[in-house]
Structures are given as C-alpha cells and as structure tokens.
C-alpha atoms as a PDB file:
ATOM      1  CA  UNK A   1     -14.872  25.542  -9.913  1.00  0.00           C
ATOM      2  CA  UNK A   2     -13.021  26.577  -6.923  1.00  0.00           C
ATOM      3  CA  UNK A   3     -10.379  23.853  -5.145  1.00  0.00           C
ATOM      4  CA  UNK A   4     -10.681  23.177  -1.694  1.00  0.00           C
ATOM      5  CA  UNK A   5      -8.876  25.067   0.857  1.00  0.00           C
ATOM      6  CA  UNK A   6      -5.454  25.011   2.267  1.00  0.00           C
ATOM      7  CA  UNK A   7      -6.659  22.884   5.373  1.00  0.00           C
ATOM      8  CA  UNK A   8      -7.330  20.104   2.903  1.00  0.00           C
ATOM      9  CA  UNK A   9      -4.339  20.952   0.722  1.00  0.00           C
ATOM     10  CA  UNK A  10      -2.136  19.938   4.032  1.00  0.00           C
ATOM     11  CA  UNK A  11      -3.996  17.147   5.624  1.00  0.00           C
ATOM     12  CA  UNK A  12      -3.644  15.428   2.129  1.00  0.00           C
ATOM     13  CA  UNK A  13      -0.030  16.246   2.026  1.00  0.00           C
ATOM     14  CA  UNK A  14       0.359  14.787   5.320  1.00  0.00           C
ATOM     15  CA  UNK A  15      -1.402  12.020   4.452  1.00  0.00           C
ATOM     16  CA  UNK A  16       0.683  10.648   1.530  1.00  0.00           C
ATOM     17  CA  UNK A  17       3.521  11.532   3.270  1.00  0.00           C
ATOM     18  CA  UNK A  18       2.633   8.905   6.031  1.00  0.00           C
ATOM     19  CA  UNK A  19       1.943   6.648   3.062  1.00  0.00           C
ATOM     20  CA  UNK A  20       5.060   7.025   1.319  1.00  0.00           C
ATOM     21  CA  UNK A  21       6.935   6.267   4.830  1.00  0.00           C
ATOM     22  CA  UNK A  22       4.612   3.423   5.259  1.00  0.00           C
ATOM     23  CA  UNK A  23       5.008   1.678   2.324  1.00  0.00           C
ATOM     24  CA  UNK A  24       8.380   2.666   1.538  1.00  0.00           C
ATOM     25  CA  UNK A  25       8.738   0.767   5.156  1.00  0.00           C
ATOM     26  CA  UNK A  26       7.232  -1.925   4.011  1.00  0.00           C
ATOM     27  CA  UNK A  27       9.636  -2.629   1.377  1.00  0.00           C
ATOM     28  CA  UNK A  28      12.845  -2.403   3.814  1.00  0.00           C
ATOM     29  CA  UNK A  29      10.855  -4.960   6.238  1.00  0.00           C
ATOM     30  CA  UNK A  30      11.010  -7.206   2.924  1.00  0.00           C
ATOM     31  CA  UNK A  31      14.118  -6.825   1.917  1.00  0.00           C
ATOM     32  CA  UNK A  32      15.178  -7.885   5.238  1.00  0.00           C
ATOM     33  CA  UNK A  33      13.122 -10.903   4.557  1.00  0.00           C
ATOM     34  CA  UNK A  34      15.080 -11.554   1.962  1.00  0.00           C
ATOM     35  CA  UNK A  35      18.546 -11.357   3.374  1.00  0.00           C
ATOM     36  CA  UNK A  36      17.449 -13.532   5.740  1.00  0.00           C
ATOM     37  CA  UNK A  37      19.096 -16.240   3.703  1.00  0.00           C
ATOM     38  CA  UNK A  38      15.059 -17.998   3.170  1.00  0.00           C
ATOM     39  CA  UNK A  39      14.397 -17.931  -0.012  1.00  0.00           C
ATOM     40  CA  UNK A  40      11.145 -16.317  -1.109  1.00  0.00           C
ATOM     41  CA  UNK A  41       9.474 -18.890  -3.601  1.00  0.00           C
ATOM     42  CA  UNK A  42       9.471 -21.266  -0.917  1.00  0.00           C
ATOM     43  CA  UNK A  43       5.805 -20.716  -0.156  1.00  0.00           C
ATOM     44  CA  UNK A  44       3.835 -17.886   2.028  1.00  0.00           C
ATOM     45  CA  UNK A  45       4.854 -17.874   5.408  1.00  0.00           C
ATOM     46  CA  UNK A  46       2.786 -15.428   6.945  1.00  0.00           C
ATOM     47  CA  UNK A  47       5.245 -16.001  10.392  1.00  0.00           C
ATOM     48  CA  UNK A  48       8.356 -14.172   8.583  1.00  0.00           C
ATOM     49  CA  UNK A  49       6.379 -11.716   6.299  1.00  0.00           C
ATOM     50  CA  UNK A  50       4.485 -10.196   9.247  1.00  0.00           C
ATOM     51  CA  UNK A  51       6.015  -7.043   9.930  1.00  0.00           C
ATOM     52  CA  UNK A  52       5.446  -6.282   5.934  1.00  0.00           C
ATOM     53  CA  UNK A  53       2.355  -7.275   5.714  1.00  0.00           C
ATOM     54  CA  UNK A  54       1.861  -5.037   9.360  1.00  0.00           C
ATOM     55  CA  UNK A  55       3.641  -1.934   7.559  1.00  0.00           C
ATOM     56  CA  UNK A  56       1.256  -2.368   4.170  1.00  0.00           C
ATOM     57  CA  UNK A  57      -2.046  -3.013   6.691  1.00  0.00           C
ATOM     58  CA  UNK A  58      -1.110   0.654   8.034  1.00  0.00           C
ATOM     59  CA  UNK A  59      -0.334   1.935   4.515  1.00  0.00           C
ATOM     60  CA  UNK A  60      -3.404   0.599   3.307  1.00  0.00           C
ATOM     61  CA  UNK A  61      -5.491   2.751   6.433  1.00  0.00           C
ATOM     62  CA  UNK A  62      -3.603   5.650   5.515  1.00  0.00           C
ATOM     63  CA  UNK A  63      -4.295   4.945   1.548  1.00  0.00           C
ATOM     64  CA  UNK A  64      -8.378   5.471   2.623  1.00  0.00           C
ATOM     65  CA  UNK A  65      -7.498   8.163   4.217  1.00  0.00           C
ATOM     66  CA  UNK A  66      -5.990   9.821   0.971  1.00  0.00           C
ATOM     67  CA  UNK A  67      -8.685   8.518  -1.554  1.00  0.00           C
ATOM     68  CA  UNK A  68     -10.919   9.963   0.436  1.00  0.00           C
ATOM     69  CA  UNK A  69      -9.270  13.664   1.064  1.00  0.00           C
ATOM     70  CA  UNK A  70      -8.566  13.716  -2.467  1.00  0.00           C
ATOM     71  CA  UNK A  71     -12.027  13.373  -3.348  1.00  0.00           C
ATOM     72  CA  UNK A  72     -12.229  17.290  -2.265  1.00  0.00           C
ATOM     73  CA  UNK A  73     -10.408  18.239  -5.668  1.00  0.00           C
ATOM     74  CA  UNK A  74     -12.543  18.279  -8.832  1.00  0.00           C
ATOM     75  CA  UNK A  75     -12.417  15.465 -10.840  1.00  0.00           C
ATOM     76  CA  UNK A  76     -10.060  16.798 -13.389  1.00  0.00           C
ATOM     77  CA  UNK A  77      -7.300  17.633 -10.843  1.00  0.00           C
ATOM     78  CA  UNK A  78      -4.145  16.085 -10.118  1.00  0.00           C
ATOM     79  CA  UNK A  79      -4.446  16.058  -6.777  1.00  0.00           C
ATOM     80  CA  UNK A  80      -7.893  13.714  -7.036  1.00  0.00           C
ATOM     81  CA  UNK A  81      -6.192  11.493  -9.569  1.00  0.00           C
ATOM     82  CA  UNK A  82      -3.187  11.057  -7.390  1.00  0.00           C
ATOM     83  CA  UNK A  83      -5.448   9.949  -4.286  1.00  0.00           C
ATOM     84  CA  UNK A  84      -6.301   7.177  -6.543  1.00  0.00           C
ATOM     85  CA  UNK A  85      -2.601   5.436  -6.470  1.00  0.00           C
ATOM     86  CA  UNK A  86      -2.354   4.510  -3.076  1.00  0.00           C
ATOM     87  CA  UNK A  87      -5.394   2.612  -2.874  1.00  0.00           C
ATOM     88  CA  UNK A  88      -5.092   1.234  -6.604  1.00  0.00           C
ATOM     89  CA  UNK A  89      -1.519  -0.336  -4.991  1.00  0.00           C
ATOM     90  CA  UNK A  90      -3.518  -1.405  -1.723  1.00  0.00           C
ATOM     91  CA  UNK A  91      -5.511  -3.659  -4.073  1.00  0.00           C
ATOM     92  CA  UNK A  92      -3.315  -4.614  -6.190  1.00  0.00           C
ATOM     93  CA  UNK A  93      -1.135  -6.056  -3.548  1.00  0.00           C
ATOM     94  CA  UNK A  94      -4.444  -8.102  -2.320  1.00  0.00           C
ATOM     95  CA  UNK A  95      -4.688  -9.547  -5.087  1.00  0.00           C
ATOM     96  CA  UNK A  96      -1.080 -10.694  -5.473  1.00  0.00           C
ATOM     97  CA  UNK A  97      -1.214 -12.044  -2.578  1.00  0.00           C
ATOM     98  CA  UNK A  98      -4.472 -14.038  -3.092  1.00  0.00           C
ATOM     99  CA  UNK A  99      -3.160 -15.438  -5.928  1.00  0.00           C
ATOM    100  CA  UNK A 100       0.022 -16.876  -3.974  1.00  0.00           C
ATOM    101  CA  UNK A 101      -2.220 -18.227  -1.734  1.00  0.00           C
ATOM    102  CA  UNK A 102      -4.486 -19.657  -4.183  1.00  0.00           C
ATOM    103  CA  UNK A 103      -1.515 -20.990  -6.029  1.00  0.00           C
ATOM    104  CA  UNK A 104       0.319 -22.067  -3.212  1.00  0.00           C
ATOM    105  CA  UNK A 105      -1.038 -25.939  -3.163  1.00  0.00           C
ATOM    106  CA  UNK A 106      -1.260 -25.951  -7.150  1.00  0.00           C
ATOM    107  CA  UNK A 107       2.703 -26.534  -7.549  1.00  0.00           C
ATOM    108  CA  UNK A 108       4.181 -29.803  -8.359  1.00  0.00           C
ATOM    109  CA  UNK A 109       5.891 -31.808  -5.201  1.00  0.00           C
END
C-alpha cells in the first residue's frame, strides 16, 4: 500500500513541530509558575496557571490536527502511530487535572 504524498508528509511535519513548540511552551510557562516562590501543592489556582493551561489548550488544537493528518499513513506506519502521542498526552493531562480538581476538597484542613 502506497503512503500518502509529500503534501501530507510536510503539513504533518509542520504540525508536530507547532506541537512540540507548544507544549514545550507550556512547560517554561510552568516552570515560571514555580519560581514564582507559590508553592504548587497549595491547591489549583486556575488565576496563576493560565498561561499553561492557554499554551496546552493550543497544543491540544494542534494535537487534532496531527491525529488526524496522521491518519493518512497506513496503520502499520510510524508516522500514524506517532500522531497518536500528542493527543494520548492531551488526555492524559485532562485527566490529571480532573483528578486535582476532584481531589482538591478531599484533603485534610
């Protein structure tokens, strides 16, 4: 079975490049969160966390985007399997911060 063409071949690359910059982003917004001097298990507070949780809103766009390029390749490809991770992370960070939130009244006073 024949690949898709170069067209796609770019637009994905492009793609998970603006993910990688994205998230990668992301991470510097929160590790300026955490020099801030506040420490981080002191609850959610959505107020200081916003311009991480901005950056992974925009990765997360950009990770639909690349699931569903990659979705060109056959199933058997690298390329399709790697359109996976960026999404798979998207999720995964949902549900980490669900749980906080869920969690967040359940600690002891």
């Amino acid at each position: 079975m024949k690949g898709p063409g170069d067209t796609a071949r770019l637009l994905l690359t492009v793609l998970l490049a603006l993910w990688v910059f994205a998230y990668g982003y992301s991470l510097f917004e929160l590790s300026a969160l955490a020099r801030s001097g506040r420490p981080l298990g002191e609850g959610l507070d959505l107020g200081a966390s916003i311009h991480f949780l901005g950056w992974q809103g925009i990765a997360g766009v950009i990770a639909v985007g690349v699931f569903g390029v990659s979705r060109l390749w056959p199933r058997e490809a690298a390329a399709r399997q790697l359109g996976n991770l960026p999404l798979g992370l998207a999720f995964l960070l949902i549900a980490v911060l669900a749980a906080l939130v869920l969690t967040e009244g359940m600690a002891p006073a």
